[in-house]
Protein backbone atom coordinates (compact mmCIF):
# COMPACT_ATOMS: atom_id res chain seq x y z
CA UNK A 1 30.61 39.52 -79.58
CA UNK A 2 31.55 36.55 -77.24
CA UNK A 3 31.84 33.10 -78.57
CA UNK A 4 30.08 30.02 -77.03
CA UNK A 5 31.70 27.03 -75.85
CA UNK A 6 30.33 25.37 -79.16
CA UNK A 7 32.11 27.59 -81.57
CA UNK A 8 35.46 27.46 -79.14
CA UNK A 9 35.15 23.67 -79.40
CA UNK A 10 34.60 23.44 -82.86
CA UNK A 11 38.12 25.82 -83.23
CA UNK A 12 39.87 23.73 -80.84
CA UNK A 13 38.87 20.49 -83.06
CA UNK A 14 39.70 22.89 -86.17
CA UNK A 15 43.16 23.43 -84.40
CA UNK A 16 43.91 19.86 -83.65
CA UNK A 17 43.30 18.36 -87.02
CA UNK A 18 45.40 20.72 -88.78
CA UNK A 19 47.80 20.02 -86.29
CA UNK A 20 47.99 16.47 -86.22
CA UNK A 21 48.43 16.39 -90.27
CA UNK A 22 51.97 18.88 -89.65
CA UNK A 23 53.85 16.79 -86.92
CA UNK A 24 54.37 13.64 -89.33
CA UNK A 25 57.60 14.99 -90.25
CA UNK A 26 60.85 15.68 -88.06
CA UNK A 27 60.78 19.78 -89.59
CA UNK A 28 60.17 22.73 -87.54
CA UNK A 29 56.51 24.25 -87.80
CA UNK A 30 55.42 27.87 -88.22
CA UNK A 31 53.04 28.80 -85.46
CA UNK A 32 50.89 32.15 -86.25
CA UNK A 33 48.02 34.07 -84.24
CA UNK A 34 46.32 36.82 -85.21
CA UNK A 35 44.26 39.20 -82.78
CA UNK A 36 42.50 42.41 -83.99
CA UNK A 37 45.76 44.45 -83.54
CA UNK A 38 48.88 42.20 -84.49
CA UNK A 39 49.73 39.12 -85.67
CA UNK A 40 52.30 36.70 -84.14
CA UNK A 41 54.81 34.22 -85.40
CA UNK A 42 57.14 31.91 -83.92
CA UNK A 43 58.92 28.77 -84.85
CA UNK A 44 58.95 26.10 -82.98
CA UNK A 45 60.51 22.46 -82.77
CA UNK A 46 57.97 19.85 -81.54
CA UNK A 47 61.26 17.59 -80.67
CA UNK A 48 63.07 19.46 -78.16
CA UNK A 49 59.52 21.55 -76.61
CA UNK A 50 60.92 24.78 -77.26
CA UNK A 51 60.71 28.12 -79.47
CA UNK A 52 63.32 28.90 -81.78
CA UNK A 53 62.39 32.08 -83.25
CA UNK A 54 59.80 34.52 -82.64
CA UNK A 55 58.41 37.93 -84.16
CA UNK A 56 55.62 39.90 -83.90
CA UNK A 57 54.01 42.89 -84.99
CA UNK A 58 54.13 44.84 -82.35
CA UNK A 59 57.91 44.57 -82.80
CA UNK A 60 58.00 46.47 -85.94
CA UNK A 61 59.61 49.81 -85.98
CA UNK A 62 57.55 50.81 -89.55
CA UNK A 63 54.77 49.22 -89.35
CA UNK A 64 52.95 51.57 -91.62
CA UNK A 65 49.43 50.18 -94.15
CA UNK A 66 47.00 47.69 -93.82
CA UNK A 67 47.15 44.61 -91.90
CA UNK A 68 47.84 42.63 -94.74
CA UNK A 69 50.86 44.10 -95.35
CA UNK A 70 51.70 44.07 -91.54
CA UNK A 71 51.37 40.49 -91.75
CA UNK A 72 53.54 40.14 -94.79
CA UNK A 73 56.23 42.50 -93.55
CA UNK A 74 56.08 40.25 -90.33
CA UNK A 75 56.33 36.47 -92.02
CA UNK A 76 59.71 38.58 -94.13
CA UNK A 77 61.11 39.71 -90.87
CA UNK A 78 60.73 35.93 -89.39
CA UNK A 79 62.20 34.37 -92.43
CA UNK A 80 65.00 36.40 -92.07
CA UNK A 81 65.58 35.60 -88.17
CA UNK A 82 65.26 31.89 -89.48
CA UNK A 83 67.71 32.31 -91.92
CA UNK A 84 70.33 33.71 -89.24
CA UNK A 85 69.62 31.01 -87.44
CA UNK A 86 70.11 28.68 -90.37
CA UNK A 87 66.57 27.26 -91.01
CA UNK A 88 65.58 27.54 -94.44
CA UNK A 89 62.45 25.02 -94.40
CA UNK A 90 59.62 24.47 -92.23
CA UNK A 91 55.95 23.67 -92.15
CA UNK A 92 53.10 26.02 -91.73
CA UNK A 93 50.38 26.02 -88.96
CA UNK A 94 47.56 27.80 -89.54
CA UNK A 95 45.85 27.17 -86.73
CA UNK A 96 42.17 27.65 -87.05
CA UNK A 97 42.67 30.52 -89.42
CA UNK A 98 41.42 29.95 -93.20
CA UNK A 99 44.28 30.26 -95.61
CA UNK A 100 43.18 33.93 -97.02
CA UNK A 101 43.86 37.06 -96.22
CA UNK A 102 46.17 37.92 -93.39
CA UNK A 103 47.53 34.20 -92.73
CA UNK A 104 48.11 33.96 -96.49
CA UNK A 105 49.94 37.12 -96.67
CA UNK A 106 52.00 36.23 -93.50
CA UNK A 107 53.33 33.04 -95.24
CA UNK A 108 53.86 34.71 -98.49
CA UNK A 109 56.24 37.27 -96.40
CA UNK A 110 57.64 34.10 -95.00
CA UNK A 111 58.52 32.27 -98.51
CA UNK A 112 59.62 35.86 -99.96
CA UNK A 113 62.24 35.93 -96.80
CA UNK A 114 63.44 32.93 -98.25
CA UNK A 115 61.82 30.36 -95.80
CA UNK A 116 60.25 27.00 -98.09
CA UNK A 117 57.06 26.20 -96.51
């Protein structure tokens, strides 16, 4: 089913707002994208313009279940990279996504890692 250019404004709006609410503070955000296959994660610091960790599904050697636990298996592997890499809090971007299902489960997997959103 292809969207309209009403329903992609209305998620680039949707996008922006949540966005705009995140960058008030100097900490690194949590960037995540889900397609019908994976989902995608990467942190990113708005300071310097760059990524600082990424992971996605599609990098997961057992990537055995639902998507749910995909995503939560995924948000635990990236709060692990962050830890190596010595970031232990950032903030979450949802994106357009609704806070439910596999977004929730991804950040859940991402505080279980041992990441404070």
């Amino acid at each position: 089913m292809a969207t309209t250019k009403k329903d992609h404004k209305r998620s680039e709006r949707r996008t922006l707002r949540v966005r705009s609410s995140i960058k008030k503070g100097n900490l690194p955000r949590v960037s995540v994208f889900r397609s019908h296959k994976h989902i995608y994660g990467q942190i990113i610091d708005d300071t310097k313009h760059h990524t600082m960790v990424s992971f996605a599904s599609s990098q997961l050697e057992s990537a055995t279940g639902d998507k749910k636990t995909v995503a939560h298996m995924v948000g635990k592997e990236l709060a692990q990279k962050a830890k190596a890499k010595g970031i232990d809090r950032v903030v979450f971007d949802r994106g357009s996504y609704k806070y439910h299902g596999r977004i929730q489960a991804f950040a859940d997997g991402m505080r279980e890692g041992g990441v404070t959103i």
